[in-house]
ModelCIF file with pLDDT and N, C-alpha, C, O atoms, coordinates in Angstrom:
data_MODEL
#
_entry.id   MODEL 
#
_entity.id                         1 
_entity.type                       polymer 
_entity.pdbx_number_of_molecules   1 
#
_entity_poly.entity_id                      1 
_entity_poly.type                           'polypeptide(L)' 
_entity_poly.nstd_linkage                   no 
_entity_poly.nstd_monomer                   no 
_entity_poly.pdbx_seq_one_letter_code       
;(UNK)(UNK)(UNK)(UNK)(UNK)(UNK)(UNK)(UNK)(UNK)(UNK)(UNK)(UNK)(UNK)(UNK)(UNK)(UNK)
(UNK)(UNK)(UNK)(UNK)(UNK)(UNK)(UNK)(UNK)(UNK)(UNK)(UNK)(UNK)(UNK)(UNK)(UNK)
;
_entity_poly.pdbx_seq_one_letter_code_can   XXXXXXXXXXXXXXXXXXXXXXXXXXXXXXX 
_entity_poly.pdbx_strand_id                 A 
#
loop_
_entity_poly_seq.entity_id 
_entity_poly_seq.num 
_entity_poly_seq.mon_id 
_entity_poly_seq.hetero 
1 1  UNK n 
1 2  UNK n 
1 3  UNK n 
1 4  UNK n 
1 5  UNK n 
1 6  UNK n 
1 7  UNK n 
1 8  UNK n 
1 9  UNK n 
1 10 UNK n 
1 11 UNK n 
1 12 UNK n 
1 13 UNK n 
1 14 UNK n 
1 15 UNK n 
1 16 UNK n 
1 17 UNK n 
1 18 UNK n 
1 19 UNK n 
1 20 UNK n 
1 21 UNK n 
1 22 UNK n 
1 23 UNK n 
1 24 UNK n 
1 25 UNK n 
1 26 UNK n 
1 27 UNK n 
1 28 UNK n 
1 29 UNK n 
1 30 UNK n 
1 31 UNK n 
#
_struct_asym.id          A 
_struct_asym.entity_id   1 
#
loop_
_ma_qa_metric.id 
_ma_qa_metric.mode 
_ma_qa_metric.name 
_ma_qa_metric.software_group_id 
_ma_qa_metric.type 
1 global pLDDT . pLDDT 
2 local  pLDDT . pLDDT 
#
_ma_qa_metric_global.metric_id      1 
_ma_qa_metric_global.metric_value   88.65 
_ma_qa_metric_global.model_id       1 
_ma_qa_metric_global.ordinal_id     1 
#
loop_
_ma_qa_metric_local.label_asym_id 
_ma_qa_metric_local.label_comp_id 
_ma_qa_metric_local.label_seq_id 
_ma_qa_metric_local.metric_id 
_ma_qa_metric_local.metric_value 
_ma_qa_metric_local.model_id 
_ma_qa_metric_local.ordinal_id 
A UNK 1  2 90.00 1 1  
A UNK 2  2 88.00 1 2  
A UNK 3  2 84.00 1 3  
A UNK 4  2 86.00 1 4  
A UNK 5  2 90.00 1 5  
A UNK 6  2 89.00 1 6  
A UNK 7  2 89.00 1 7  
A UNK 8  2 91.00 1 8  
A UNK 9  2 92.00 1 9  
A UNK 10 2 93.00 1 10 
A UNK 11 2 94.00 1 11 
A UNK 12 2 94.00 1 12 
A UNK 13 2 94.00 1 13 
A UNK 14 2 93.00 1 14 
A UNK 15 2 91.00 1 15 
A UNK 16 2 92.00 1 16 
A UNK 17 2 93.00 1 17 
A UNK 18 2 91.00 1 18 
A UNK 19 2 91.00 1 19 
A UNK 20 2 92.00 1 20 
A UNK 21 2 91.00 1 21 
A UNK 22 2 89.00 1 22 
A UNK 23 2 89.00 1 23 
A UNK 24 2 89.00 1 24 
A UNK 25 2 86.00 1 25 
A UNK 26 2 87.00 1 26 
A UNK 27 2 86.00 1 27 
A UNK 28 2 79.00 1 28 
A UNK 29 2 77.00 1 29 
A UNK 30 2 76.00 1 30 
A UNK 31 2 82.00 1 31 
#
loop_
_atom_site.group_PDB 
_atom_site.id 
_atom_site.type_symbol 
_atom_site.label_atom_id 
_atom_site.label_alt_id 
_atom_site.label_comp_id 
_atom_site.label_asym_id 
_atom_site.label_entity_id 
_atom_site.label_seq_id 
_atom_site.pdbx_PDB_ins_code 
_atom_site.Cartn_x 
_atom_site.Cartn_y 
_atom_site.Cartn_z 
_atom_site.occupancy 
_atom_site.B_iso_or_equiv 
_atom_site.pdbx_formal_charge 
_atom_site.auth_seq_id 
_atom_site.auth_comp_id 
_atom_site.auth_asym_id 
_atom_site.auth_atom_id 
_atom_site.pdbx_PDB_model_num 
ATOM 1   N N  . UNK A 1 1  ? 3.201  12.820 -4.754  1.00 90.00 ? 1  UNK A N  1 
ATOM 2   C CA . UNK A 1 1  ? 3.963  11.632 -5.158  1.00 90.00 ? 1  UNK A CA 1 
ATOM 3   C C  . UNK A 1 1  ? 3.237  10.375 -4.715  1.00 90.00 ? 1  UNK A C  1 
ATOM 4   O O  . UNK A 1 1  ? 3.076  9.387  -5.431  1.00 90.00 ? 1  UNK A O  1 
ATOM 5   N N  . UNK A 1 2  ? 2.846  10.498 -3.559  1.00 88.00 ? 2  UNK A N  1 
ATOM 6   C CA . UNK A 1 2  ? 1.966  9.490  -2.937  1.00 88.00 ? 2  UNK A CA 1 
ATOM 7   C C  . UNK A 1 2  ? 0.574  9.955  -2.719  1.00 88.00 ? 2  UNK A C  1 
ATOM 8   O O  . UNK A 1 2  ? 0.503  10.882 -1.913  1.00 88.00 ? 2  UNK A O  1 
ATOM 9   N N  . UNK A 1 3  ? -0.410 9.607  -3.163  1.00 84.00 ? 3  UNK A N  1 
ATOM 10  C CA . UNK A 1 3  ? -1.941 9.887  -3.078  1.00 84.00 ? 3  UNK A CA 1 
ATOM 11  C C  . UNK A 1 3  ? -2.515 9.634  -1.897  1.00 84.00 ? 3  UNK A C  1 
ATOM 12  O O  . UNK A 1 3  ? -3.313 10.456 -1.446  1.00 84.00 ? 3  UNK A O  1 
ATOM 13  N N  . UNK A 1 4  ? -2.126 8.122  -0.987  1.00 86.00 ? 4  UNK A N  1 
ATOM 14  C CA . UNK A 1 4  ? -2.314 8.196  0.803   1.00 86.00 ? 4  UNK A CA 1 
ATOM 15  C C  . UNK A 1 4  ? -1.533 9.191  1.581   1.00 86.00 ? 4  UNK A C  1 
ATOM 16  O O  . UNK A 1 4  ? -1.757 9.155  2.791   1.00 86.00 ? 4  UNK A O  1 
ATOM 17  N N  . UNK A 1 5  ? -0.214 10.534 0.962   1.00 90.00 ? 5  UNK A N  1 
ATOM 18  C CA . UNK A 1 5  ? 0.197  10.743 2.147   1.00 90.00 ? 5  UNK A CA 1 
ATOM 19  C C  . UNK A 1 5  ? 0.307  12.405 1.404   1.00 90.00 ? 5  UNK A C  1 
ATOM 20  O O  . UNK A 1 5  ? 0.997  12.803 0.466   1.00 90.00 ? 5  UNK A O  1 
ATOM 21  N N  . UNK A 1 6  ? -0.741 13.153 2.323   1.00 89.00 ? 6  UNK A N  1 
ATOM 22  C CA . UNK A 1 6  ? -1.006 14.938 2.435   1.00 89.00 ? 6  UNK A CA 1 
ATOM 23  C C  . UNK A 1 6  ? -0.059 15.564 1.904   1.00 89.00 ? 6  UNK A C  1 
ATOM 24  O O  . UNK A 1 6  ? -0.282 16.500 1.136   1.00 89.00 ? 6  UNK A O  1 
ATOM 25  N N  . UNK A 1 7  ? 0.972  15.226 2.163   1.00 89.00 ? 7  UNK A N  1 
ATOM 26  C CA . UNK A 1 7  ? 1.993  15.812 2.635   1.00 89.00 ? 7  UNK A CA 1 
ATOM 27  C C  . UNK A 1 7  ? 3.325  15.526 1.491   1.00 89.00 ? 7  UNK A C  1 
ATOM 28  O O  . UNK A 1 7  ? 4.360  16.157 1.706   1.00 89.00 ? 7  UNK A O  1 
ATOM 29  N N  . UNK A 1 8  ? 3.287  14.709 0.459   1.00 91.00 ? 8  UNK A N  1 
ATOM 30  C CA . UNK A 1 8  ? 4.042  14.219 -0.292  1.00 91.00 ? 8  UNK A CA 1 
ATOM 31  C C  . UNK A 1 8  ? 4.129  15.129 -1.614  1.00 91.00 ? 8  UNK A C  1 
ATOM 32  O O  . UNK A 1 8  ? 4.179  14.617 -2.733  1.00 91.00 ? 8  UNK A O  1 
ATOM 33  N N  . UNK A 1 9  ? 4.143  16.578 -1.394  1.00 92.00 ? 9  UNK A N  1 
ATOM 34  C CA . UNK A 1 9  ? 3.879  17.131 -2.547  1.00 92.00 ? 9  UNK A CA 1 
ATOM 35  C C  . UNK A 1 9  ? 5.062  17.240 -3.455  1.00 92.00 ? 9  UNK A C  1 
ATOM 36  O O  . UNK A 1 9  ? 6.187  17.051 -2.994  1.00 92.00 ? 9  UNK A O  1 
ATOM 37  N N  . UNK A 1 10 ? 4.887  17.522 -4.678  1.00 93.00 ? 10 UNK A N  1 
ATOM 38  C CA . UNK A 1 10 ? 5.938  17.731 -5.922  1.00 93.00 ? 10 UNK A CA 1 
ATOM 39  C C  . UNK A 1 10 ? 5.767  19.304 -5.583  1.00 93.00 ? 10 UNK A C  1 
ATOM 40  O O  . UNK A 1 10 ? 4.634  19.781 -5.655  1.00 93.00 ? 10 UNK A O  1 
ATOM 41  N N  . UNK A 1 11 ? 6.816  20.087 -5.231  1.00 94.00 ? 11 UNK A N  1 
ATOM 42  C CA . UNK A 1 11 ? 7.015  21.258 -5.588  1.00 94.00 ? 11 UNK A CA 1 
ATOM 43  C C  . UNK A 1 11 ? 7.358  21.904 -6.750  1.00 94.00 ? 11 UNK A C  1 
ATOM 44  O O  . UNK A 1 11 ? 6.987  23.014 -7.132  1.00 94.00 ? 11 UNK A O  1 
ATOM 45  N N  . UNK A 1 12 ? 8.057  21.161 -7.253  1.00 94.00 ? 12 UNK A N  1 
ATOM 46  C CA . UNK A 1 12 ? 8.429  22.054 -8.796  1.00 94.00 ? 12 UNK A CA 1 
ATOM 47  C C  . UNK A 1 12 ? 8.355  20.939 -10.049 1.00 94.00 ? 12 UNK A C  1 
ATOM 48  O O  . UNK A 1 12 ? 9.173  20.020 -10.094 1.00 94.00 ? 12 UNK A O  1 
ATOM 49  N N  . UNK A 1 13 ? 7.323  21.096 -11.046 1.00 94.00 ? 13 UNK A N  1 
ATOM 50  C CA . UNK A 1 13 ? 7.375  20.589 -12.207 1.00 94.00 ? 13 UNK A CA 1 
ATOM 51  C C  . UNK A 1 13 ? 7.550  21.241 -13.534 1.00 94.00 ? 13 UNK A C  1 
ATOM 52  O O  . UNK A 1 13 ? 6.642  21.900 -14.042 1.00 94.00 ? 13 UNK A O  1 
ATOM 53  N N  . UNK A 1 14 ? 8.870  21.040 -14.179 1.00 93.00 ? 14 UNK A N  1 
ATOM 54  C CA . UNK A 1 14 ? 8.834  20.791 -15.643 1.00 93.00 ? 14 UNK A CA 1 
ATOM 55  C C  . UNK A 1 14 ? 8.661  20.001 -16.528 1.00 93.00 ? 14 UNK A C  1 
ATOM 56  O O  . UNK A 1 14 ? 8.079  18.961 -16.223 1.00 93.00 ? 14 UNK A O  1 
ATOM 57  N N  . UNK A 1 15 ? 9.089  20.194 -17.913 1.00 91.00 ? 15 UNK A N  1 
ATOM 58  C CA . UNK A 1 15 ? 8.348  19.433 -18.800 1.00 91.00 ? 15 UNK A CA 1 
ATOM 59  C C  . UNK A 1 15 ? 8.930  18.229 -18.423 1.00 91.00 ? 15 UNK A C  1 
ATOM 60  O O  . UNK A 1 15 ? 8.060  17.382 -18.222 1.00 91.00 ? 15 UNK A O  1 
ATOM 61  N N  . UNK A 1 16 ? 10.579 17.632 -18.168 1.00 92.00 ? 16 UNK A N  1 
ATOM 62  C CA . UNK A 1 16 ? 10.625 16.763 -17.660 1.00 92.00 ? 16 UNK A CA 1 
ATOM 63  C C  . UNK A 1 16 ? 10.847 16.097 -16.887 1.00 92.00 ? 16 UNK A C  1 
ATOM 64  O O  . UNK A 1 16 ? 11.404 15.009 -17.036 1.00 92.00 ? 16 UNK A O  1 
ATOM 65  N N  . UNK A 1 17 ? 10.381 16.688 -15.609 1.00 93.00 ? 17 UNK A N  1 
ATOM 66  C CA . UNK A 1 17 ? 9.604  15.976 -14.286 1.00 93.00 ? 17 UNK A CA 1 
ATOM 67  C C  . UNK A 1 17 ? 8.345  15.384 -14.815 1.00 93.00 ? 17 UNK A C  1 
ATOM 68  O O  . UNK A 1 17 ? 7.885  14.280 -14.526 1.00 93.00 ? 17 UNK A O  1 
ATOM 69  N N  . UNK A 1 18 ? 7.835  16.299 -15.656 1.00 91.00 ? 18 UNK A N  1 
ATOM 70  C CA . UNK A 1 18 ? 6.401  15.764 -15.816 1.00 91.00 ? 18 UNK A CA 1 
ATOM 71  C C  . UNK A 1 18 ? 6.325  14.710 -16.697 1.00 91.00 ? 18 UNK A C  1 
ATOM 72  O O  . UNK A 1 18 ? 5.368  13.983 -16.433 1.00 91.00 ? 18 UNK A O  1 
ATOM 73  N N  . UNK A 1 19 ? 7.151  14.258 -17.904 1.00 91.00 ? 19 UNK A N  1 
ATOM 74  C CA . UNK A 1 19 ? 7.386  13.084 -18.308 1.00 91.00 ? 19 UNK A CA 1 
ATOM 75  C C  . UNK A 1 19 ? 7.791  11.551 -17.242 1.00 91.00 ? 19 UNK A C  1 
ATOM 76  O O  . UNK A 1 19 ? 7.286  10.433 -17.335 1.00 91.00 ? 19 UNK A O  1 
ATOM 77  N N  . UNK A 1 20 ? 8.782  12.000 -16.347 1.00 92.00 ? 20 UNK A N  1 
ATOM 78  C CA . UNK A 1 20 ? 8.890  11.340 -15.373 1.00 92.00 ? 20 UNK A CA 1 
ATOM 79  C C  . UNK A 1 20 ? 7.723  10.719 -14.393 1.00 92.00 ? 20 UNK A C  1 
ATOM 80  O O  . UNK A 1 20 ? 7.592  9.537  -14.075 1.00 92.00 ? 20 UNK A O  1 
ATOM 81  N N  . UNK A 1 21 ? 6.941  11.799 -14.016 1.00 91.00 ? 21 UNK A N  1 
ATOM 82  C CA . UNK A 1 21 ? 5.701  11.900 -13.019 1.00 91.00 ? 21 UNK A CA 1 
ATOM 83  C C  . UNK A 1 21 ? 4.822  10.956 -14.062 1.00 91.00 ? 21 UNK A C  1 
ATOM 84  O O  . UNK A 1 21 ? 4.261  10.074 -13.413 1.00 91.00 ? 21 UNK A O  1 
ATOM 85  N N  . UNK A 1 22 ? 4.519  10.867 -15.527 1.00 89.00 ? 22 UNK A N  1 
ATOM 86  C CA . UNK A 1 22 ? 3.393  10.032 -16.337 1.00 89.00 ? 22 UNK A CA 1 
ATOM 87  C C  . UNK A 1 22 ? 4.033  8.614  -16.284 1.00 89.00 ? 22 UNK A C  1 
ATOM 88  O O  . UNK A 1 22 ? 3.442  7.590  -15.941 1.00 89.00 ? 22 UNK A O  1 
ATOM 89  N N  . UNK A 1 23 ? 5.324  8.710  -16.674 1.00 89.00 ? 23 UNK A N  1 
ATOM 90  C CA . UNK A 1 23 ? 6.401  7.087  -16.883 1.00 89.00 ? 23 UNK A CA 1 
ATOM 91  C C  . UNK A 1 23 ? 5.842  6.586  -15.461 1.00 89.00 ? 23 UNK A C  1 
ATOM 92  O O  . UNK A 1 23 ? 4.903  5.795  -15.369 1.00 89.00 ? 23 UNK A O  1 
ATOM 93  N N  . UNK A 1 24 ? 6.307  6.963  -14.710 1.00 89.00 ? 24 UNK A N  1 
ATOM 94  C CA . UNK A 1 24 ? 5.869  6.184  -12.893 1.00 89.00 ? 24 UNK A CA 1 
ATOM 95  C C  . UNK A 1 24 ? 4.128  6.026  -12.505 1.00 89.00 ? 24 UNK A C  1 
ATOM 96  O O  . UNK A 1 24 ? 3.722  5.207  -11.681 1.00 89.00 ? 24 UNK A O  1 
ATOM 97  N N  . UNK A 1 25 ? 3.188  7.015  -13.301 1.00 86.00 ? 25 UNK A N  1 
ATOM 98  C CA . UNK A 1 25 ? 1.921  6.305  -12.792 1.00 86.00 ? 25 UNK A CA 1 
ATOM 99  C C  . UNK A 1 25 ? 1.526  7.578  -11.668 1.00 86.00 ? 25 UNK A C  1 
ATOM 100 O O  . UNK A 1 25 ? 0.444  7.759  -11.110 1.00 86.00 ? 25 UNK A O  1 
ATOM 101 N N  . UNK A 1 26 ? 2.693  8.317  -11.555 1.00 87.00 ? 26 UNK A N  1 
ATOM 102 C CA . UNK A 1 26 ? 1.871  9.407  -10.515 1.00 87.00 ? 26 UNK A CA 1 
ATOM 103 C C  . UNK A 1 26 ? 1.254  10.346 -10.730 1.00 87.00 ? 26 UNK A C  1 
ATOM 104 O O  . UNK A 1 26 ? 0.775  10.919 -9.751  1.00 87.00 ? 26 UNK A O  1 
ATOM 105 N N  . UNK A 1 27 ? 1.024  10.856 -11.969 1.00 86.00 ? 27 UNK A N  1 
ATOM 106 C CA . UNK A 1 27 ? -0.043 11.618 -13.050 1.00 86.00 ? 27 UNK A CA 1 
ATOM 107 C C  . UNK A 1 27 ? -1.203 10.953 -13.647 1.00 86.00 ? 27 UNK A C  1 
ATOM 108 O O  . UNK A 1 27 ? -1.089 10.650 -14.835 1.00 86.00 ? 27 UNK A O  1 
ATOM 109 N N  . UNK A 1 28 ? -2.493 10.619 -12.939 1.00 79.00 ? 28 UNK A N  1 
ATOM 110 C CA . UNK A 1 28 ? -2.987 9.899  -13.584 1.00 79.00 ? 28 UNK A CA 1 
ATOM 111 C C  . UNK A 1 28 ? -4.578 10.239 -13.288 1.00 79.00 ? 28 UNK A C  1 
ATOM 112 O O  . UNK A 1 28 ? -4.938 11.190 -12.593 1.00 79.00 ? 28 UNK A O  1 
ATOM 113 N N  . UNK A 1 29 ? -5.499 9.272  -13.952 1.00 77.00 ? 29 UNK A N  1 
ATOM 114 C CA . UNK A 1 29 ? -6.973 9.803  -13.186 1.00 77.00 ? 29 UNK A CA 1 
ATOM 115 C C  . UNK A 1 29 ? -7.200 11.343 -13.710 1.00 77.00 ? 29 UNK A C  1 
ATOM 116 O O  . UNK A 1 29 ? -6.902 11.680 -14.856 1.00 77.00 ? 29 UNK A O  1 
ATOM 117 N N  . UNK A 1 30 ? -7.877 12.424 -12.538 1.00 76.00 ? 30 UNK A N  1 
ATOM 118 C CA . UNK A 1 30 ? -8.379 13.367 -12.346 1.00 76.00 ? 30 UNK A CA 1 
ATOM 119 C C  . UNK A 1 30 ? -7.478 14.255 -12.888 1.00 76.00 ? 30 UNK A C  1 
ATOM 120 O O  . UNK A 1 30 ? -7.871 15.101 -13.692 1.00 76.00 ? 30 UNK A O  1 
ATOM 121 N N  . UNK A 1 31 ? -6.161 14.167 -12.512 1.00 82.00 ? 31 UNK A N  1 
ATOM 122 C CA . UNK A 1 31 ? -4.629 14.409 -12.189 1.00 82.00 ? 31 UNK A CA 1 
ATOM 123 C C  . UNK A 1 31 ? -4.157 15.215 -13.591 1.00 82.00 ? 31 UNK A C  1 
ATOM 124 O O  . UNK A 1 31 ? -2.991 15.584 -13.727 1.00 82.00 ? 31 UNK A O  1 
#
């Protein structure tokens, strides 16, 4: 969720979390 913090992981993604996760910018880059 946060790229500075290890520890901030998304445990469970579906299709729409993962719409959510692109709308906010936290899917992005490499990603």
């Amino acid at each position: 969720m946060d790229i500075t913090d290890e520890d901030s992981v998304v445990k469970y993604i579906d299709t729409n979390k993962y719409r959510q996760l692109l709308e906010q910018g936290v899917i992005a880059d490499g990603m």
